[in-house]
N, C-alpha and C. Protein backbone atom coordinates (compact mmCIF):
# COMPACT_ATOMS: atom_id res chain seq x y z
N UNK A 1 73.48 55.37 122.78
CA UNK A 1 73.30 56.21 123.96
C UNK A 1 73.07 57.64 123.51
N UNK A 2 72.22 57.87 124.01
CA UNK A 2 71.64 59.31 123.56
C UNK A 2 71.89 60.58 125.08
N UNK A 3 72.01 61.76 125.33
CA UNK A 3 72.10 63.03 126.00
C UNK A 3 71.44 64.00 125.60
N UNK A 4 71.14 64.92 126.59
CA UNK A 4 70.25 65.86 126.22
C UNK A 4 71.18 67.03 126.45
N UNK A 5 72.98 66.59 126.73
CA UNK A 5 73.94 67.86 126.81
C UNK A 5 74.60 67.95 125.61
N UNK A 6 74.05 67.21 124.40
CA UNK A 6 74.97 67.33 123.20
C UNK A 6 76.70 66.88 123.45
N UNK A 7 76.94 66.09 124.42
CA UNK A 7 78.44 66.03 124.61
C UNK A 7 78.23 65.40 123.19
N UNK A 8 79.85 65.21 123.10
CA UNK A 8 80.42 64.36 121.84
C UNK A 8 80.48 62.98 122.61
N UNK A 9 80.97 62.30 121.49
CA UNK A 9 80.73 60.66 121.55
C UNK A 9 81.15 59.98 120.41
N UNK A 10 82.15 59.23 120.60
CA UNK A 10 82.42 58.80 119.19
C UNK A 10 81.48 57.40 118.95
N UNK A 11 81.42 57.41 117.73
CA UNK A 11 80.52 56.19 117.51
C UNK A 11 81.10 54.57 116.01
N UNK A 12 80.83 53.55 116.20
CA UNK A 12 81.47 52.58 115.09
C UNK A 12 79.90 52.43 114.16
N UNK A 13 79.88 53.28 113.40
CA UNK A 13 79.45 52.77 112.03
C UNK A 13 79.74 51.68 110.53
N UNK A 14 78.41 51.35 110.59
CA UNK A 14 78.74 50.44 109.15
C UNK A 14 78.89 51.35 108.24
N UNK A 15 80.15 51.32 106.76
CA UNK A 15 79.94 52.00 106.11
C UNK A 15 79.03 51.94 105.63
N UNK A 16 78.12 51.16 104.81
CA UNK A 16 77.02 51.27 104.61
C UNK A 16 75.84 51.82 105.18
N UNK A 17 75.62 52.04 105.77
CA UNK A 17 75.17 52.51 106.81
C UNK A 17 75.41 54.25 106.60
N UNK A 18 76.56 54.71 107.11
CA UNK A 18 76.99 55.93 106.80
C UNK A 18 76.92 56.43 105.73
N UNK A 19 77.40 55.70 104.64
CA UNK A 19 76.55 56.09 103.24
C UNK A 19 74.98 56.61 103.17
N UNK A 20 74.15 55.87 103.58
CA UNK A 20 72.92 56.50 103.54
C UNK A 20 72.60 57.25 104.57
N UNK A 21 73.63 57.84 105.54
CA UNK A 21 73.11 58.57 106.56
C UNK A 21 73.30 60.09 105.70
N UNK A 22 74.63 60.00 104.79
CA UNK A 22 74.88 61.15 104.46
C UNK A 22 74.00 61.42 103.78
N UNK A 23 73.23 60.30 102.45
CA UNK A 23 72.39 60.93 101.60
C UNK A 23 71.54 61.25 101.97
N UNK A 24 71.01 60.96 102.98
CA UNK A 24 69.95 61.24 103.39
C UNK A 24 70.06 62.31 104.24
N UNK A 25 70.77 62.68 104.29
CA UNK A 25 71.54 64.29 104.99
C UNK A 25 71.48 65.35 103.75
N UNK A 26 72.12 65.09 102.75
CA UNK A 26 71.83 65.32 101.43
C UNK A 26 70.77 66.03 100.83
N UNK A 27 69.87 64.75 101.15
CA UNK A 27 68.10 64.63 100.50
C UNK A 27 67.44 66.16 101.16
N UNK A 28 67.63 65.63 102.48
CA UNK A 28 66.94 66.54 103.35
C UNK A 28 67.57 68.25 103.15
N UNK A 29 69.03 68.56 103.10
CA UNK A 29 69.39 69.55 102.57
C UNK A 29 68.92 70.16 101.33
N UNK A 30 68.62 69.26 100.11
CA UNK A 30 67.85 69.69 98.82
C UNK A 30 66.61 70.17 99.45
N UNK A 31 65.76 69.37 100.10
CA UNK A 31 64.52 69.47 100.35
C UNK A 31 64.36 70.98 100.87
N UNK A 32 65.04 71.30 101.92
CA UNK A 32 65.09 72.59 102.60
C UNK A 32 65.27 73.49 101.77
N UNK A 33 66.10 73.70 101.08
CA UNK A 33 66.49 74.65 99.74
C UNK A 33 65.40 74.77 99.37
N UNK A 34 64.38 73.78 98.59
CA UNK A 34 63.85 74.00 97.31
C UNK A 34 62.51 74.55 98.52
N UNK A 35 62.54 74.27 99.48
CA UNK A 35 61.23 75.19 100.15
C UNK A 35 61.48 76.31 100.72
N UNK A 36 63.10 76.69 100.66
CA UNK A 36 63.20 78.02 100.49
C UNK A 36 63.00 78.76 99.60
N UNK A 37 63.30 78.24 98.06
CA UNK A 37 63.14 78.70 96.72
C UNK A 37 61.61 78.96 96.86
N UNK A 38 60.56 78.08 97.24
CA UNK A 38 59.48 78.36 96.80
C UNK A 38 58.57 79.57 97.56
N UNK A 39 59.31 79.51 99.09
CA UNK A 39 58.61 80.56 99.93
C UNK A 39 59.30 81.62 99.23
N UNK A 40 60.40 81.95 98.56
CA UNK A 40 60.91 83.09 98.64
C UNK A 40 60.06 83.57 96.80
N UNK A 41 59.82 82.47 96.22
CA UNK A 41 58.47 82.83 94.68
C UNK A 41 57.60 82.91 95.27
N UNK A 42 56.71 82.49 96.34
CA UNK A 42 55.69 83.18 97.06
C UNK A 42 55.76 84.67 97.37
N UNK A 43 56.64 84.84 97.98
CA UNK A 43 56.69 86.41 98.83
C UNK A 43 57.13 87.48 97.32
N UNK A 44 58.20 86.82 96.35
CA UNK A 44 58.18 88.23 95.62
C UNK A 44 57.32 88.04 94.15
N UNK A 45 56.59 86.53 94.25
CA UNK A 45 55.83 86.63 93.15
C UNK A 45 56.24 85.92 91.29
N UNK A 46 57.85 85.80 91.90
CA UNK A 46 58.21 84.99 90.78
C UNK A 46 57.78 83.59 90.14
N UNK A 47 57.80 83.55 88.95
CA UNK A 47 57.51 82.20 88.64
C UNK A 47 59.19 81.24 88.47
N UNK A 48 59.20 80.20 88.47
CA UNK A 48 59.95 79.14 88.25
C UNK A 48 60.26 79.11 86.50
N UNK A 49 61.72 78.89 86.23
CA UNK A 49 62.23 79.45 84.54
C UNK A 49 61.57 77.67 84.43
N UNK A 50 61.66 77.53 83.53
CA UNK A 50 61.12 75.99 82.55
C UNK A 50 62.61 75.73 82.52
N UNK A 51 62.57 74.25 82.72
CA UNK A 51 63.90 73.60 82.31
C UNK A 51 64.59 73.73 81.43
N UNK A 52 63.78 73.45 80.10
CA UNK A 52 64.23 73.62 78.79
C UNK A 52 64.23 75.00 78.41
N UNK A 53 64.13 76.12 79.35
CA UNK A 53 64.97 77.27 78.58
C UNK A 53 66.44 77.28 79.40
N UNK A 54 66.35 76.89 80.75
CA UNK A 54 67.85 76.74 81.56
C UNK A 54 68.76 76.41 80.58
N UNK A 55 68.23 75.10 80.25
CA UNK A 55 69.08 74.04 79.17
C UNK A 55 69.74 75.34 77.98
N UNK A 56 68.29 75.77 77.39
CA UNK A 56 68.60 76.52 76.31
C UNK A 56 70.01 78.07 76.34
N UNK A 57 69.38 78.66 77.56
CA UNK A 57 70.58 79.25 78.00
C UNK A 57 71.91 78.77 78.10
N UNK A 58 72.26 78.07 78.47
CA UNK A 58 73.48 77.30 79.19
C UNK A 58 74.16 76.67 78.13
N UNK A 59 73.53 76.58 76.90
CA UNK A 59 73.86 76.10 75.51
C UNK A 59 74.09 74.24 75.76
N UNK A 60 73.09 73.65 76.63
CA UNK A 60 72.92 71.86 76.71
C UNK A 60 72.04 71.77 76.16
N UNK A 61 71.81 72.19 74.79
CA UNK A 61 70.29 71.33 73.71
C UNK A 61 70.74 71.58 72.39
């Protein structure tokens, strides 16, 4: 049952189910980020560091 007043509603989920609701809550949260990251190297012009110097910094190589 769906509303267009946003009331609350409790609901019986499969865990399984809920598992992939979160990742996919998740997914979509990364996703948003990284197209914030990229509008925001658009607007001031930055480039993206290379992995393997992250690594190299961080002292993992």
């Amino acid at each position: 049952m769906s509303t267009t007043s946003r009331s609350i509603c409790p609901a019986v989920v499969d865990a399984d189910d809920l598992d992939r609701i979160l990742a996919l809550a998740e997914d979509m949260t990364d996703i948003r980020e990284a197209e914030r990251a990229h509008e925001e190297m658009t607007l001031t012009g930055r480039t993206p560091v290379p992995w393997d110097e992250v690594k190299a910094d961080l002292g993992l190589e």
